[in-house]
Protein backbone atom coordinates (compact mmCIF):
# COMPACT_ATOMS: atom_id res chain seq x y z
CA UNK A 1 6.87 -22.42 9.00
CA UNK A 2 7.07 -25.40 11.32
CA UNK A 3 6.13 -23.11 14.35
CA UNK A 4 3.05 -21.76 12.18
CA UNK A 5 1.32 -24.89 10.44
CA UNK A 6 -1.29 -23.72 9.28
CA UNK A 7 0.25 -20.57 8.46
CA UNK A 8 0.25 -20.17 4.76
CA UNK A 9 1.46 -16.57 4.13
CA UNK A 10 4.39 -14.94 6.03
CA UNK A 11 5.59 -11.24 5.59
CA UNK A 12 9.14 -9.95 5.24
CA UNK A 13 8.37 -7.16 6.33
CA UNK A 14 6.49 -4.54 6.99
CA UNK A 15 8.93 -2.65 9.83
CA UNK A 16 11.42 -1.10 7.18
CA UNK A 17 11.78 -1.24 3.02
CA UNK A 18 14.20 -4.87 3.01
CA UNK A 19 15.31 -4.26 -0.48
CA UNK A 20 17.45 -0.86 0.69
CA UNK A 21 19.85 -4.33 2.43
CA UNK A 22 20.00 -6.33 -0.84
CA UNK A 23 21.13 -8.16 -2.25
CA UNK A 24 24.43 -7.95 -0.47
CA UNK A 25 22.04 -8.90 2.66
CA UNK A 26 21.09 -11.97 0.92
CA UNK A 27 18.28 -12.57 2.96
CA UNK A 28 15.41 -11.91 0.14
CA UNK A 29 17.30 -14.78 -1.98
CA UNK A 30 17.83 -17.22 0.88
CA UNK A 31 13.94 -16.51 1.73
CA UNK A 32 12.57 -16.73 -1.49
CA UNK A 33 14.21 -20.19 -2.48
CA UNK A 34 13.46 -21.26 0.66
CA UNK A 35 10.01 -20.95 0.01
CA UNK A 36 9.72 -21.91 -3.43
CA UNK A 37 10.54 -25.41 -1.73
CA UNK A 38 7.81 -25.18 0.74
CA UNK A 39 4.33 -26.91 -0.46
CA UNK A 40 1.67 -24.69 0.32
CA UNK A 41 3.43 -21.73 1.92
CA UNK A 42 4.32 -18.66 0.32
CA UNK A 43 6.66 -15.42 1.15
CA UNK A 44 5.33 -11.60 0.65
CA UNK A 45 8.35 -9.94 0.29
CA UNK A 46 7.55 -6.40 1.10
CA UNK A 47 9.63 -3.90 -1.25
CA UNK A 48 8.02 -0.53 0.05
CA UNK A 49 8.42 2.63 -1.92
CA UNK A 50 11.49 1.22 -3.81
CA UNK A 51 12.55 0.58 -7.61
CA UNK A 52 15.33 -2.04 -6.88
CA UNK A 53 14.56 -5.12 -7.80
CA UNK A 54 17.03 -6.28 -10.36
CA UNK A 55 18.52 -8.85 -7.90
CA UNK A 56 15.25 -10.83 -7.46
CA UNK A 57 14.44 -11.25 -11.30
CA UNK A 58 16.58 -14.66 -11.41
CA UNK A 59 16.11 -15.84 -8.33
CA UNK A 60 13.95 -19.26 -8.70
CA UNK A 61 10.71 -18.55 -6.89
CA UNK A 62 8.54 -21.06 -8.56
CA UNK A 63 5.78 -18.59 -8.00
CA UNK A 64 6.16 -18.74 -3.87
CA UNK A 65 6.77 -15.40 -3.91
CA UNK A 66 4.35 -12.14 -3.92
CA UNK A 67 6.17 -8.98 -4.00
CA UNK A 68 4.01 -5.92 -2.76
CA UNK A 69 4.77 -2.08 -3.21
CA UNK A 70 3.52 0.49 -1.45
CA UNK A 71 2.44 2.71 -4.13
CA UNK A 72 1.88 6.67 -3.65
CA UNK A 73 0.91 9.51 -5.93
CA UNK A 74 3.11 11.91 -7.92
CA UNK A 75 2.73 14.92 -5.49
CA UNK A 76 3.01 12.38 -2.24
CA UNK A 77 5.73 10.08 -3.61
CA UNK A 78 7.70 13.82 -4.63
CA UNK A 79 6.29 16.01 -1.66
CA UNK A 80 6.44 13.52 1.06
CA UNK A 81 8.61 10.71 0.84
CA UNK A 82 11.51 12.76 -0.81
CA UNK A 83 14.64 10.12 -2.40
CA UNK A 84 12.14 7.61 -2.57
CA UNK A 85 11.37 5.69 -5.94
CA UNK A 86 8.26 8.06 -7.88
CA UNK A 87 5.26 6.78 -8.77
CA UNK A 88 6.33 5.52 -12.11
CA UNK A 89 9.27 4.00 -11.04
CA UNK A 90 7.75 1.63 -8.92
CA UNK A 91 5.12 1.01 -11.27
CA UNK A 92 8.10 -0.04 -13.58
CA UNK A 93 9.68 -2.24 -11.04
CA UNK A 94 6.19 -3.89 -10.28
CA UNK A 95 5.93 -5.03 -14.32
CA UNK A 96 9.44 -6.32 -13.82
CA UNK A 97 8.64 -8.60 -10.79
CA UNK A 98 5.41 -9.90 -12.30
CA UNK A 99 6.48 -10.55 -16.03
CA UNK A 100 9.34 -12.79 -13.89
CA UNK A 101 6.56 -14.65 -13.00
CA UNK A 102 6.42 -12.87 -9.17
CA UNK A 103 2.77 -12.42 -7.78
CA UNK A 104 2.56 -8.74 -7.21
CA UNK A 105 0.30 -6.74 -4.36
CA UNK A 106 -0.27 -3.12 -3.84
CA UNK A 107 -0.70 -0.64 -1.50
CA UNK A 108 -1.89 2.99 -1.07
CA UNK A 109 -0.71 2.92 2.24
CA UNK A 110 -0.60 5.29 3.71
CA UNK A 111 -2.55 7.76 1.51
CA UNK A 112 -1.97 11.20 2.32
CA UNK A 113 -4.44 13.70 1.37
CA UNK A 114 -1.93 16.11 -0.40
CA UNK A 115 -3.75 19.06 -2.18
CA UNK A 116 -5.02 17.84 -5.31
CA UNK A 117 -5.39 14.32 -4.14
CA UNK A 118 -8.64 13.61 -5.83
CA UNK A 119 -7.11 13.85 -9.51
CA UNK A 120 -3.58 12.60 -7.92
CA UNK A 121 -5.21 9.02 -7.43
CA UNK A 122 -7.35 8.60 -10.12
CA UNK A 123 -4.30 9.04 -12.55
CA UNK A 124 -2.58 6.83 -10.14
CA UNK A 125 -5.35 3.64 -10.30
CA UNK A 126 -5.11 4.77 -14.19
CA UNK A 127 -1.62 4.08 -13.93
CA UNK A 128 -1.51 0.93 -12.07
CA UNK A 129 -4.26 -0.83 -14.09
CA UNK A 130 -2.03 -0.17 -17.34
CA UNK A 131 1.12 -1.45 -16.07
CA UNK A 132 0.03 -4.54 -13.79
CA UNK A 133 -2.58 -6.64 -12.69
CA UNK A 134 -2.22 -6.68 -9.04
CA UNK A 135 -3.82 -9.65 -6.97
CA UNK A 136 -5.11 -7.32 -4.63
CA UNK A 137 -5.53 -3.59 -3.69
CA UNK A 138 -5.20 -2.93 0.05
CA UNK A 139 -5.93 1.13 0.78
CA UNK A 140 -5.43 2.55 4.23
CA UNK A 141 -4.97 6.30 4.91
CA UNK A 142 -2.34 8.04 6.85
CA UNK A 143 -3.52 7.73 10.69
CA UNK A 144 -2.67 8.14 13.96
CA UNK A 145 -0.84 11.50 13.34
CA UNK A 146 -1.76 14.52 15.48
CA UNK A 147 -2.89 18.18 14.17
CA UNK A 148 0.53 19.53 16.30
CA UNK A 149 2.23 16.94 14.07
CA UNK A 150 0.60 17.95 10.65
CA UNK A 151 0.93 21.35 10.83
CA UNK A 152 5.00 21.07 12.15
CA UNK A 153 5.89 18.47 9.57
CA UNK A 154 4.28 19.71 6.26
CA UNK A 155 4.41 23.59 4.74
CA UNK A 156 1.18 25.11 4.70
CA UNK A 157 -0.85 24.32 1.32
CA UNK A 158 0.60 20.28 1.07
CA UNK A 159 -2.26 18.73 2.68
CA UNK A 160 -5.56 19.71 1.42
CA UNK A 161 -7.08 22.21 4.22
CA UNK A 162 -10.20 20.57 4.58
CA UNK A 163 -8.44 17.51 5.79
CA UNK A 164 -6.18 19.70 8.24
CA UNK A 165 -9.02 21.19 9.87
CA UNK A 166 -11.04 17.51 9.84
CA UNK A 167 -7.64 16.62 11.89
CA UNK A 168 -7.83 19.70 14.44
CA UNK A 169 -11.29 18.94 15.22
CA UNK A 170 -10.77 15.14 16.13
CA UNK A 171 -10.36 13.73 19.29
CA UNK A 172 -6.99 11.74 20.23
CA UNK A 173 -7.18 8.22 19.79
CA UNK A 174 -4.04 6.93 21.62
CA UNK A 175 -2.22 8.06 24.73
CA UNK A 176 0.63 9.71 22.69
CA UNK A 177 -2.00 11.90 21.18
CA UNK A 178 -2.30 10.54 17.60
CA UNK A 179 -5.53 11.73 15.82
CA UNK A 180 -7.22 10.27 12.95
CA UNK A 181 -9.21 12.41 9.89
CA UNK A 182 -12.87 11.86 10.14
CA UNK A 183 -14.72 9.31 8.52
CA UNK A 184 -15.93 11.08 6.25
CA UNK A 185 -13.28 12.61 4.83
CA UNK A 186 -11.58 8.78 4.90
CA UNK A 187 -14.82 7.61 2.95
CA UNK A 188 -14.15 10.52 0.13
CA UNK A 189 -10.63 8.88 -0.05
CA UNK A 190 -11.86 5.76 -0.67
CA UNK A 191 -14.87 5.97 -2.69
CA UNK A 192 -12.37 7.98 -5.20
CA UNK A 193 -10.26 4.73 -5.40
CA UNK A 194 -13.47 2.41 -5.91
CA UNK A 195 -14.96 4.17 -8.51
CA UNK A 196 -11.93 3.91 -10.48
CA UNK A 197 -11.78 0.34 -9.38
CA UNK A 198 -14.82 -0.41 -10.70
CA UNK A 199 -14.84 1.36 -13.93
CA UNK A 200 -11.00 -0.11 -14.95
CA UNK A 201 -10.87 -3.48 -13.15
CA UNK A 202 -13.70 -4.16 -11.13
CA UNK A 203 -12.54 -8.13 -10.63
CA UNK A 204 -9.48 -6.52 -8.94
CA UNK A 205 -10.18 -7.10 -5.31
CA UNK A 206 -9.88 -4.40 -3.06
CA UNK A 207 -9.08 -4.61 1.40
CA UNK A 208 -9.17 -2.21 3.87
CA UNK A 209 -5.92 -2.57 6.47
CA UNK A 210 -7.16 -1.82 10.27
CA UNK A 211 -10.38 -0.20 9.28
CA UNK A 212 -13.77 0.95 10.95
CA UNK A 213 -16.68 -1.74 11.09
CA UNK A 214 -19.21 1.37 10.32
CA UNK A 215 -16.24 2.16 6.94
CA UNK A 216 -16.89 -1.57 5.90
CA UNK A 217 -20.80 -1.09 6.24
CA UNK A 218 -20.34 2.13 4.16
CA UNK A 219 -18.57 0.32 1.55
CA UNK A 220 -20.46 -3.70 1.72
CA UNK A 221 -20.81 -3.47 -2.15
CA UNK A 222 -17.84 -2.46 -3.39
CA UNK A 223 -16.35 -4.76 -0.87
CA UNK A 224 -18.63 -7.73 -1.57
CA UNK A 225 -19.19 -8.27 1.68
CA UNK A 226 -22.05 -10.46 3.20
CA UNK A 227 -21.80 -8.38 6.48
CA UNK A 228 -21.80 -11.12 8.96
């Protein structure tokens, strides 16, 4: 923090799902006390797609600390990220961290258009909105992953069809040939999530992470943006 100044958040992290080290790591615990100490600065402790969080309930924190999940569907957190925590089991861990007083994020990130998706999230934002109050909903979908890639890693019939052939029509977007779904079909994603948002906690702020400037203009209102 003495590098950063004016600095008041700092991740730990985003690169791999920390709690799988802990506590016998210790690092979460010297971290979280170390900011709890720290005026103005505060620690997002990134627990991922995990359920274990039983060694953070005691630690002091002194509310320093935001824990954020990345939270997936039934059919992606079963389907896709197999020996992960399920939906409901992080949802559980999330109540757990913020009744001990822990500020709690959220992300659908990355959202993978599984087939059924539409249904899959709104039961999921249903979810969420009875368990926690998160500070903030950050959505992002799954990106920079190539048709070739799609269609080797998942069984034909797990990712909607309309979003596989959105994929083999794009264009690559990086030279290791990563693709992106179109816009549109990204916009769908989203304005699913908003309008559950809106209708069961529309003070609940909601962020893109590393999206379009044309996606924000789509999306000003929801967003609240001014557009400047």
């Amino acid at each position: 923090t003495e590098k950063s100044p004016n600095q008041t958040l700092f991740q730990w992290d985003n690169g791999t799902d920390v709690a799988c080290w802990e506590p016998e790591y210790d690092a979460s615990r010297q971290l979280v006390e170390l900011f709890a100490r720290q005026p103005g600065k505060y620690l997002e402790l990134y627990v991922g797609k995990s359920d274990h969080v039983d060694y953070l309930l005691g630690y002091e924190h002194r509310g320093h600390t935001t824990c954020c999940w990345s939270l997936s569907h039934e059919t992606q957190a079963r389907v896709v990220e197999p020996r992960t925590a399920s939906m409901e089991a992080r949802l559980r861990a999330a109540r757990q961290c913020q009744e001990a007083g822990y500020r709690v994020r959220i992300r659908f990130s990355p959202m993978v258009p599984t087939t059924g998706w539409e249904a899959d999230i709104r039961h999921t934002v249903k979810r969420l909105f009875e368990e926690i109050r998160p500070e903030v909903l950050t959505i992002e979908p799954l990106r920079f992953y190539s048709y070739a890639q799609l269609c080797a890693d998942f069984a034909p019939g797990v990712i909607d069809p309309e979003f596989v052939e959105g994929l083999r029509q794009e264009p690559t977007v990086d030279g290791r040939g990563g693709q992106q779904f179109p816009d549109a079909l990204v916009q769908r994603l989203y304005q699913v999530v908003f309008d559950e948002v809106l209708r069961l906690s529309p003070r609940t702020p909601v962020a893109f992470c590393r999206e379009k400037r044309s996606t924000w203009d789509v999306f000003r209102a929801e967003l609240q943006c001014s557009g400047q």
